[in-house]
PDB file of N, CA and C in Angstrom:
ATOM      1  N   UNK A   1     -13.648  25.440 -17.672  1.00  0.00           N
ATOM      2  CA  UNK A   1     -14.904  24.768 -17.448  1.00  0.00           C
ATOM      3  C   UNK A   1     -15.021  24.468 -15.951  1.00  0.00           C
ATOM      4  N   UNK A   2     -15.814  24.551 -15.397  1.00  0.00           N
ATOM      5  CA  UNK A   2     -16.152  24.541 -14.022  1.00  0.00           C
ATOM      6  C   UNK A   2     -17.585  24.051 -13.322  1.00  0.00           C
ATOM      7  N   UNK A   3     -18.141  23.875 -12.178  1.00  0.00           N
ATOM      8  CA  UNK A   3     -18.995  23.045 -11.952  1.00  0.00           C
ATOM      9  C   UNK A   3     -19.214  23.309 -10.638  1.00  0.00           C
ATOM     10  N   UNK A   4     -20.102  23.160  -9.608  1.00  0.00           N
ATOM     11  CA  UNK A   4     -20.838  23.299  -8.537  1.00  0.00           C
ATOM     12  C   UNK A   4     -21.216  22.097  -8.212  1.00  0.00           C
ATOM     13  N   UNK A   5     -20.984  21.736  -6.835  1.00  0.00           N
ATOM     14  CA  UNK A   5     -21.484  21.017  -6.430  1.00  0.00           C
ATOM     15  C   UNK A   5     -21.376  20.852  -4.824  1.00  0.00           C
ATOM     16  N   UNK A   6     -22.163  20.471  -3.714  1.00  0.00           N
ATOM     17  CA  UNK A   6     -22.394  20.234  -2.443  1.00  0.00           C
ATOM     18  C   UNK A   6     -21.474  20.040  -1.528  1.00  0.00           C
ATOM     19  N   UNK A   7     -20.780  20.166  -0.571  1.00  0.00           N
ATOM     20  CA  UNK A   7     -20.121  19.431   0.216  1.00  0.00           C
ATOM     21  C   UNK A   7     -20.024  17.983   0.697  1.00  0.00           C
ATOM     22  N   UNK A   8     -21.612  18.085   0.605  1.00  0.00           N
ATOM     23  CA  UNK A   8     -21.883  16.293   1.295  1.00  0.00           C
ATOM     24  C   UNK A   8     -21.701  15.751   0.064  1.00  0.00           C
ATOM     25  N   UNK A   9     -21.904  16.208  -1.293  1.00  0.00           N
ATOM     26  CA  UNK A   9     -21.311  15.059  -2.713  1.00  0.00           C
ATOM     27  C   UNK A   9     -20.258  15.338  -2.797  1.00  0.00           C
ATOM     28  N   UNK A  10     -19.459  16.240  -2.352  1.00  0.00           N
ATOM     29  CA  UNK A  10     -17.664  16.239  -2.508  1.00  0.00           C
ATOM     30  C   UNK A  10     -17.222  15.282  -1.686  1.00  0.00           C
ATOM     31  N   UNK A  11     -17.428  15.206  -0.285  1.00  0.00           N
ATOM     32  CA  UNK A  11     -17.135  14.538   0.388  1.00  0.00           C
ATOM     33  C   UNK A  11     -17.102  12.512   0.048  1.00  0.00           C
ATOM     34  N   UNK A  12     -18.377  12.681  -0.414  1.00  0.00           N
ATOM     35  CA  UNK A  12     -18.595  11.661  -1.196  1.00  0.00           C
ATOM     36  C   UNK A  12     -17.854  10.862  -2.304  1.00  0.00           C
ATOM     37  N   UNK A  13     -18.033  11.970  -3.015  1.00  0.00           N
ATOM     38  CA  UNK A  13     -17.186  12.028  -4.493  1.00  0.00           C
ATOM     39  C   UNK A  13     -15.662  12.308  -4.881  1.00  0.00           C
ATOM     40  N   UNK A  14     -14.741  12.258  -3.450  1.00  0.00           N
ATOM     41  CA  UNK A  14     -13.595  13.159  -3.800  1.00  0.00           C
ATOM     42  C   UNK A  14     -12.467  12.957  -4.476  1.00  0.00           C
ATOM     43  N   UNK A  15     -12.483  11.102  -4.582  1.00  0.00           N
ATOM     44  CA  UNK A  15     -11.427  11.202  -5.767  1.00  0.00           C
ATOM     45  C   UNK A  15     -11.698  11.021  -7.420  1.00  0.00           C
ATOM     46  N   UNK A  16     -13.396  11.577  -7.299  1.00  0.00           N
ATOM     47  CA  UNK A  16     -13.599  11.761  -8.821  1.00  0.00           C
ATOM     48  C   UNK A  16     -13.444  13.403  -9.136  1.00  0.00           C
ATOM     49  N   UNK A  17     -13.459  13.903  -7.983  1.00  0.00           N
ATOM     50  CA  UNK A  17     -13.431  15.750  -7.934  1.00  0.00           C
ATOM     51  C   UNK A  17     -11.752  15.764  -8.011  1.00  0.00           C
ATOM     52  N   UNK A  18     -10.948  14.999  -7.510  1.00  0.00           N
ATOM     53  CA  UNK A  18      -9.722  15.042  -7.856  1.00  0.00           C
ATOM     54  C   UNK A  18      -9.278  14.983  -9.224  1.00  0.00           C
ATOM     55  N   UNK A  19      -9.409  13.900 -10.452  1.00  0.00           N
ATOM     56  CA  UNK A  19      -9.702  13.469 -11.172  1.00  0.00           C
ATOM     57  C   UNK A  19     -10.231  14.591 -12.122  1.00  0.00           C
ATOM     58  N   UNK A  20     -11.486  15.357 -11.757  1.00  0.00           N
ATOM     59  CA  UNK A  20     -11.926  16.185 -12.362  1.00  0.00           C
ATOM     60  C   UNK A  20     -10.710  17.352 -12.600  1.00  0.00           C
ATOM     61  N   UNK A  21     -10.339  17.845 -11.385  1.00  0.00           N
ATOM     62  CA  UNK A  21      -9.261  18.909 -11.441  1.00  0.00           C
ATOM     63  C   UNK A  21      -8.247  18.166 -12.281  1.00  0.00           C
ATOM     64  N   UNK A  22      -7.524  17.231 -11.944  1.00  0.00           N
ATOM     65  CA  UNK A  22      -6.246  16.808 -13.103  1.00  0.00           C
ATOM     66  C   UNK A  22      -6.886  17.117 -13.770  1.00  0.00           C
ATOM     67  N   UNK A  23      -7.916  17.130 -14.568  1.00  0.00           N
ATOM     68  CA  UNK A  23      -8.435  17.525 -16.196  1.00  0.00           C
ATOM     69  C   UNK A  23      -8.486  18.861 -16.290  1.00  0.00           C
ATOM     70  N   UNK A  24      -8.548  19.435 -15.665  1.00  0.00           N
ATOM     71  CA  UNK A  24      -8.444  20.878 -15.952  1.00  0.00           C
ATOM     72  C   UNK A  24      -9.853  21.827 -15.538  1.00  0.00           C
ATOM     73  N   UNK A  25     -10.887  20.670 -14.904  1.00  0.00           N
ATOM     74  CA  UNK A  25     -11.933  21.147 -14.738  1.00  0.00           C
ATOM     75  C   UNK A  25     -12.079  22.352 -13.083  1.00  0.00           C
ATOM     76  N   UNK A  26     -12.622  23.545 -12.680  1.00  0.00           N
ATOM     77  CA  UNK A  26     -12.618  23.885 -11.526  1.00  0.00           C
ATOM     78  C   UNK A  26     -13.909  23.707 -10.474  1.00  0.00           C
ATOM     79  N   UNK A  27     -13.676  22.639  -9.724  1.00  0.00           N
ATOM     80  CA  UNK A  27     -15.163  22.592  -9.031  1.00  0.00           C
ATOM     81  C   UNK A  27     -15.473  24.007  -7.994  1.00  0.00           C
ATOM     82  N   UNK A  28     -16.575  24.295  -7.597  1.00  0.00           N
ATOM     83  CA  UNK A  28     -17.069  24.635  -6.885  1.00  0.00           C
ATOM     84  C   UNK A  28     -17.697  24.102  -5.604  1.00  0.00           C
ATOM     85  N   UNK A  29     -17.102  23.766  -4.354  1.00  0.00           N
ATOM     86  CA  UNK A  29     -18.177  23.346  -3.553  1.00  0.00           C
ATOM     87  C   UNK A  29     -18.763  24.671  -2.332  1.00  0.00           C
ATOM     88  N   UNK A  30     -20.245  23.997  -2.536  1.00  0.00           N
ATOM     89  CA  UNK A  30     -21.177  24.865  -1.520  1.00  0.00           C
ATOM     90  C   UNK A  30     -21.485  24.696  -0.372  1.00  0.00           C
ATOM     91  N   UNK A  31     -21.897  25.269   0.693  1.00  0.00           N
ATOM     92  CA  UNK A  31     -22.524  24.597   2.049  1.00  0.00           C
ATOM     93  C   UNK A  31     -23.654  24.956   2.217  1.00  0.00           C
ATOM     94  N   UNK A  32     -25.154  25.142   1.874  1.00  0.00           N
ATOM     95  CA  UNK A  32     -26.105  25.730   2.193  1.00  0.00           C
ATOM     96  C   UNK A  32     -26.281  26.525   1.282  1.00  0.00           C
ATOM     97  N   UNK A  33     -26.307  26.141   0.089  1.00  0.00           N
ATOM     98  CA  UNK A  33     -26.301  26.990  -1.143  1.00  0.00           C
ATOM     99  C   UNK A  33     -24.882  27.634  -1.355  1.00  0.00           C
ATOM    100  N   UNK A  34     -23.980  28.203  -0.555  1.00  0.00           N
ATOM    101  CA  UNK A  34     -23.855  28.938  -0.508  1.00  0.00           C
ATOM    102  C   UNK A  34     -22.207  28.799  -0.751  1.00  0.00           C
ATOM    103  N   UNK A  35     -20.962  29.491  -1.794  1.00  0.00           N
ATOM    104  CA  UNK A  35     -19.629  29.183  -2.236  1.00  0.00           C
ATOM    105  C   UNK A  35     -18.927  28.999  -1.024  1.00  0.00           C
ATOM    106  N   UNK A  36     -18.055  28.113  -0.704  1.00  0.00           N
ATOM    107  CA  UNK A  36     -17.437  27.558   0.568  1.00  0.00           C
ATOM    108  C   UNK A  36     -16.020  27.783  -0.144  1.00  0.00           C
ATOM    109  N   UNK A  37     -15.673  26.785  -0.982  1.00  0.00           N
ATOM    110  CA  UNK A  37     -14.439  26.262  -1.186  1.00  0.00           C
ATOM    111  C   UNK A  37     -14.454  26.469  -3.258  1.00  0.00           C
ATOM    112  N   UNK A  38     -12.970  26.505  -3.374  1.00  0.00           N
ATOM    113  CA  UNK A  38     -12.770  25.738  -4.965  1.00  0.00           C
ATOM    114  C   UNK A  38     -11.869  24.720  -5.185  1.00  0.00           C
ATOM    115  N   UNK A  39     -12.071  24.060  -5.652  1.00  0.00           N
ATOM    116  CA  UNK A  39     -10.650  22.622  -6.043  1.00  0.00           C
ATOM    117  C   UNK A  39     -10.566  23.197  -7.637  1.00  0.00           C
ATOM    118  N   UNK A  40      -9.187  23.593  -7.870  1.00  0.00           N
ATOM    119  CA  UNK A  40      -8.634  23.977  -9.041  1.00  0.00           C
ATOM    120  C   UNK A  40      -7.636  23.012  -9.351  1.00  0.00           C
ATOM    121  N   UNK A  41      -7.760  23.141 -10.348  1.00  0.00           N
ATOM    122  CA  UNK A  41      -6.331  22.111 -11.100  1.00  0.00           C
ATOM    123  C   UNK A  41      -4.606  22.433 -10.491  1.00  0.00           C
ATOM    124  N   UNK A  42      -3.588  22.027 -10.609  1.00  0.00           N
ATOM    125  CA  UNK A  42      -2.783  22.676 -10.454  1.00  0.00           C
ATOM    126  C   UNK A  42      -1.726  23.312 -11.598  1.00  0.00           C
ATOM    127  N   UNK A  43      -1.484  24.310 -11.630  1.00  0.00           N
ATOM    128  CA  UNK A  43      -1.007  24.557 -13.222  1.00  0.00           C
ATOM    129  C   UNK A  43       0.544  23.789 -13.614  1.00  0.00           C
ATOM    130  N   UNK A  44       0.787  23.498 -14.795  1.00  0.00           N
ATOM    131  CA  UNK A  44       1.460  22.502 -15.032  1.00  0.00           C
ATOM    132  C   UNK A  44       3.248  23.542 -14.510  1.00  0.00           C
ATOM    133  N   UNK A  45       3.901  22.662 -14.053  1.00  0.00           N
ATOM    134  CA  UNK A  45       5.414  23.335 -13.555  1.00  0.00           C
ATOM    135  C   UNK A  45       6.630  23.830 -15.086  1.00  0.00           C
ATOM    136  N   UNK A  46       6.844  24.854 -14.417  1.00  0.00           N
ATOM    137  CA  UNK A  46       7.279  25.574 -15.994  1.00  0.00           C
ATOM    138  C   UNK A  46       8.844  24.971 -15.716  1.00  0.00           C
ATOM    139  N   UNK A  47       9.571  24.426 -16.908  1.00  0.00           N
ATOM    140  CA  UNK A  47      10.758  24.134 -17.421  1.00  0.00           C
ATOM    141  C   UNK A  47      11.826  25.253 -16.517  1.00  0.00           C
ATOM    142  N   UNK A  48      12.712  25.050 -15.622  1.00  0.00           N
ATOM    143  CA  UNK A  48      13.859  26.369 -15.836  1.00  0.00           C
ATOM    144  C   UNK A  48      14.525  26.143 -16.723  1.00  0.00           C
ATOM    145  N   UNK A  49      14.773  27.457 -17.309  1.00  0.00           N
ATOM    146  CA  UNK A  49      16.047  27.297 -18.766  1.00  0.00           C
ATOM    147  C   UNK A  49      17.219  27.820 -18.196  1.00  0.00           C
ATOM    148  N   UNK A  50      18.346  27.157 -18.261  1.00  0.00           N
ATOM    149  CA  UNK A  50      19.581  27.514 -17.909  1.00  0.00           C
ATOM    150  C   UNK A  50      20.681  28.279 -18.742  1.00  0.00           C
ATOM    151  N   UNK A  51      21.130  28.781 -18.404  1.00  0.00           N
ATOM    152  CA  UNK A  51      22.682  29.334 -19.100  1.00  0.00           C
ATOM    153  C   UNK A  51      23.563  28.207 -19.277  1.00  0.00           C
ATOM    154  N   UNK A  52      24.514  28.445 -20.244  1.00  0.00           N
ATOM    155  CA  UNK A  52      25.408  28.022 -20.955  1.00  0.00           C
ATOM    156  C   UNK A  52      26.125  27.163 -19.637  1.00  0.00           C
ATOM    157  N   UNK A  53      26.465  28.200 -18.874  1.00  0.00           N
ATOM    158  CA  UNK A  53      27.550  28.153 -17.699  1.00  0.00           C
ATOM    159  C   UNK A  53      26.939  27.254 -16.738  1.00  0.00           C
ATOM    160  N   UNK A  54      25.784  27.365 -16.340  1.00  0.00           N
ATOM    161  CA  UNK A  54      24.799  26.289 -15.926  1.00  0.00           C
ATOM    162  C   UNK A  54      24.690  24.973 -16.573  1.00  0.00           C
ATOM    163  N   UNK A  55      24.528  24.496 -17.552  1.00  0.00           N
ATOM    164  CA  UNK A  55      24.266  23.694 -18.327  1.00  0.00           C
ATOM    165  C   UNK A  55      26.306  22.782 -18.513  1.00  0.00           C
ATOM    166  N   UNK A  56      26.717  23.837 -18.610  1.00  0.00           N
ATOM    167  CA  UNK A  56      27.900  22.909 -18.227  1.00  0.00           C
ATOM    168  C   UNK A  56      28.469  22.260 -17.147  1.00  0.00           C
ATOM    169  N   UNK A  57      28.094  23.111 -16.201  1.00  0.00           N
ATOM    170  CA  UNK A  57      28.523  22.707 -14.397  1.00  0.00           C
ATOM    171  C   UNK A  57      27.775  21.487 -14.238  1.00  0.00           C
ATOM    172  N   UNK A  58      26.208  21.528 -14.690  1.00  0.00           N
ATOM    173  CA  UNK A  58      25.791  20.333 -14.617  1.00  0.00           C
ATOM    174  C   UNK A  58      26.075  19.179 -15.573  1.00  0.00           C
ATOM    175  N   UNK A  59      26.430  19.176 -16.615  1.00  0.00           N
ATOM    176  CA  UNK A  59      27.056  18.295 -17.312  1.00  0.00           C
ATOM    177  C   UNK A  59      28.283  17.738 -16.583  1.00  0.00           C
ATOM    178  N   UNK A  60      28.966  18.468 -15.910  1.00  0.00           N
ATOM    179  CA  UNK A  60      30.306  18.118 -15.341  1.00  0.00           C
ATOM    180  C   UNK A  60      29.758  17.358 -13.928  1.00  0.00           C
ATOM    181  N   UNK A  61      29.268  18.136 -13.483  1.00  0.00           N
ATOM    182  CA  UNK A  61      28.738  17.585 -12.283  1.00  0.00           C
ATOM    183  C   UNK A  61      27.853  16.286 -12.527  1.00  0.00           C
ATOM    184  N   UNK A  62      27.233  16.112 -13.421  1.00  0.00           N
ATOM    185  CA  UNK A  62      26.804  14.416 -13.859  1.00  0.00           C
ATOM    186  C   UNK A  62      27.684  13.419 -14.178  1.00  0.00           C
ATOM    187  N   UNK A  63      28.760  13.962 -14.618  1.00  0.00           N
ATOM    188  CA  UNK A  63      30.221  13.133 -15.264  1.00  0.00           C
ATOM    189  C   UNK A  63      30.644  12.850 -14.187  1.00  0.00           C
ATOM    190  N   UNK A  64      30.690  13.371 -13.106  1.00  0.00           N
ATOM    191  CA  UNK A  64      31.174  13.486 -12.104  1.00  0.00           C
ATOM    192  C   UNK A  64      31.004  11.918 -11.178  1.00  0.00           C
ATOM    193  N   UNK A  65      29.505  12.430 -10.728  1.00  0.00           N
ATOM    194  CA  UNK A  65      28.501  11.709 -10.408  1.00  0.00           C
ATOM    195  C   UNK A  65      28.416  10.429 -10.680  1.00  0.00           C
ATOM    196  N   UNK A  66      28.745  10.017 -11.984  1.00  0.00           N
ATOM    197  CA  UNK A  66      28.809   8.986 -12.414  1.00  0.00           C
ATOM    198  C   UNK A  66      30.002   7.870 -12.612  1.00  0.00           C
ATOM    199  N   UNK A  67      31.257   8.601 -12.327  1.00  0.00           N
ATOM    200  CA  UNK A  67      32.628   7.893 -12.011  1.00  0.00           C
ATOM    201  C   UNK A  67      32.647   6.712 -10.472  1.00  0.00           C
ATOM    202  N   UNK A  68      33.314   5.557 -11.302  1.00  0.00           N
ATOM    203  CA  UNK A  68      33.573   4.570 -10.382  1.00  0.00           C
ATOM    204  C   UNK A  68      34.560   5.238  -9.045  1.00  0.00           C
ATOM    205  N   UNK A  69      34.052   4.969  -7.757  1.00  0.00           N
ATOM    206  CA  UNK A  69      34.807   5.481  -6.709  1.00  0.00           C
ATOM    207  C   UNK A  69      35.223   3.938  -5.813  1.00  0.00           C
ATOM    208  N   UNK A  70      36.651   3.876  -6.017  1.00  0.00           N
ATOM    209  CA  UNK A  70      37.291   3.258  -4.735  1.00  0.00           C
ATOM    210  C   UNK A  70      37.787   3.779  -3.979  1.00  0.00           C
ATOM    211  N   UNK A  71      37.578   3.013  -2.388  1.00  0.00           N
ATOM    212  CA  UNK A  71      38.421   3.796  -1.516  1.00  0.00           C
ATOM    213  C   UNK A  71      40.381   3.379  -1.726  1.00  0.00           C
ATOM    214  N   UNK A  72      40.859   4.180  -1.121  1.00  0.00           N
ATOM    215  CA  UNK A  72      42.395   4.001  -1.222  1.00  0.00           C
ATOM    216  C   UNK A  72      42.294   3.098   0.095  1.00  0.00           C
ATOM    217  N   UNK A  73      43.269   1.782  -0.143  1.00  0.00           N
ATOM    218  CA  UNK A  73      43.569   1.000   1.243  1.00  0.00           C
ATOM    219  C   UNK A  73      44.255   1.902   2.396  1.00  0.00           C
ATOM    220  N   UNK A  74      44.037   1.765   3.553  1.00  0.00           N
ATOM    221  CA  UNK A  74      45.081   2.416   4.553  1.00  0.00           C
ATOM    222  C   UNK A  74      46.318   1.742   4.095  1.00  0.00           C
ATOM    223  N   UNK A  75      47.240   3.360   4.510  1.00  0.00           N
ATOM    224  CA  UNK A  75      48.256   3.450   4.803  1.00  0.00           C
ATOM    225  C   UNK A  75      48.929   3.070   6.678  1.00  0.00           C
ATOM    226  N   UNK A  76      48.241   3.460   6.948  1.00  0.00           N
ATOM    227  CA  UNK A  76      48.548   3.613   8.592  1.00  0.00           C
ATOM    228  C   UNK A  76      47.461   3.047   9.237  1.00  0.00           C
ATOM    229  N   UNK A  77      48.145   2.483  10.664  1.00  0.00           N
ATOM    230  CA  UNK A  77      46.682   1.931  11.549  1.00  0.00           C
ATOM    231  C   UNK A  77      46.797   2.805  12.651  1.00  0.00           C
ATOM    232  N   UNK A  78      45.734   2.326  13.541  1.00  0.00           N
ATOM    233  CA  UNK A  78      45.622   3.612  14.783  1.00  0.00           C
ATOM    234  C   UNK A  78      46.866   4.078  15.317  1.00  0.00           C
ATOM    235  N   UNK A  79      47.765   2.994  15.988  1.00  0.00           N
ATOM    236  CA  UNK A  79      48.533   3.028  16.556  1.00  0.00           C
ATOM    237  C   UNK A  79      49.996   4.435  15.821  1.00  0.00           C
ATOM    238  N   UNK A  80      49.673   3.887  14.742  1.00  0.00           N
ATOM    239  CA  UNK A  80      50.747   4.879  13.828  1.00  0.00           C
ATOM    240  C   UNK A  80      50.849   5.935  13.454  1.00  0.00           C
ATOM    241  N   UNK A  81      49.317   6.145  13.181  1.00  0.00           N
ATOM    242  CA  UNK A  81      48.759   7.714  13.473  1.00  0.00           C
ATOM    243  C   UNK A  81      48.739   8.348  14.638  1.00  0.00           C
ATOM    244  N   UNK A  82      48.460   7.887  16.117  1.00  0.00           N
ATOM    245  CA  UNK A  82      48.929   8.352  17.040  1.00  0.00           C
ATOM    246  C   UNK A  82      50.375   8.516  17.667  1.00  0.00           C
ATOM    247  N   UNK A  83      51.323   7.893  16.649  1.00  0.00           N
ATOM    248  CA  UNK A  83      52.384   7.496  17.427  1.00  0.00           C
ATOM    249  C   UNK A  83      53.444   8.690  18.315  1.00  0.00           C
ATOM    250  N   UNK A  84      53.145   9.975  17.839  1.00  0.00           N
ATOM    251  CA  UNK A  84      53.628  10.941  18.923  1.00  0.00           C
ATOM    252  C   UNK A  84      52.974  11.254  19.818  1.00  0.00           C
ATOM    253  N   UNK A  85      51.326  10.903  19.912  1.00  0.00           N
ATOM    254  CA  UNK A  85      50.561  11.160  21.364  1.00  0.00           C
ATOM    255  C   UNK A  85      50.839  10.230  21.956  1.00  0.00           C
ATOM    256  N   UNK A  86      50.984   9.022  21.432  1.00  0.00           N
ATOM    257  CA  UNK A  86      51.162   7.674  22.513  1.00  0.00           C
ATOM    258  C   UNK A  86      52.556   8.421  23.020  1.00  0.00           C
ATOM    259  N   UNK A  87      53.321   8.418  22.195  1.00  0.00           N
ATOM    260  CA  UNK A  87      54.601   8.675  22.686  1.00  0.00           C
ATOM    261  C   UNK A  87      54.972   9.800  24.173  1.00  0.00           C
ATOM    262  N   UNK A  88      53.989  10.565  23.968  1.00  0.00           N
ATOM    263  CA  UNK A  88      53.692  11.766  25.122  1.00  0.00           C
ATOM    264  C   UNK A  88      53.380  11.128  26.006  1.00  0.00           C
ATOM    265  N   UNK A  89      52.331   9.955  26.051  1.00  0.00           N
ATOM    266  CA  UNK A  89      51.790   9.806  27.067  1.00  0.00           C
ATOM    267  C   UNK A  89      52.934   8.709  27.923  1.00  0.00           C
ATOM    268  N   UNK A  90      53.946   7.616  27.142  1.00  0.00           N
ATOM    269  CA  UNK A  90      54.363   7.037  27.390  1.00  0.00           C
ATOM    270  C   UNK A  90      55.677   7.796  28.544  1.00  0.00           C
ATOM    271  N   UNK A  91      56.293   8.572  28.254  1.00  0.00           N
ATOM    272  CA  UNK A  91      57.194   9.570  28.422  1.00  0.00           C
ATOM    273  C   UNK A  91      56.761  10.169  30.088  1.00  0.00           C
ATOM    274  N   UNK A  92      55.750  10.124  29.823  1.00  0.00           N
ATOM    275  CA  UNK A  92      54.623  10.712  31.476  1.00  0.00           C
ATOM    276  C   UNK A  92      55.084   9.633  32.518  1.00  0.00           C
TER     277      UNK A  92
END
């Protein structure tokens, strides 16, 4: 179902021409009589269907996702982790 109408009433009218398209309707606007533009609906987004192998990775990968994470306390502070560069430099 579709419809015609002006620029200067689109302009006017545009979030009922919006409105119109969510419904499925396709306007037409004109400039001087004459077809300018169309505002079409947008067609609804199709489902991807996945594979088996898909459908599990993401299952895993949600399990995943969803596990409590703590960090591990340090073991070492700066000093200890550097302690053979300090040591180089000390040696200098």
């Amino acid at each position: 179902m579709s419809y015609i109408t002006t620029a200067r009433d689109a302009n006017h009218r545009f979030s009922q021409l919006l409105r119109d398209a969510e419904a499925g309707q396709e306007i037409i606007i004109t400039r001087n009589g004459k077809p300018v533009a169309r505002l079409i609906p947008e067609p609804a987004p199709v489902k991807k269907v996945l594979t088996p192998e898909q459908e599990k990775s993401l299952a895993e990968a949600e399990a995943f996702a969803r596990q409590p994470r703590t960090l591990a306390p340090w073991k070492f502070n700066r000093d200890e982790i550097y302690e053979d560069v300090l040591a180089k430099f000390d040696d200098k």
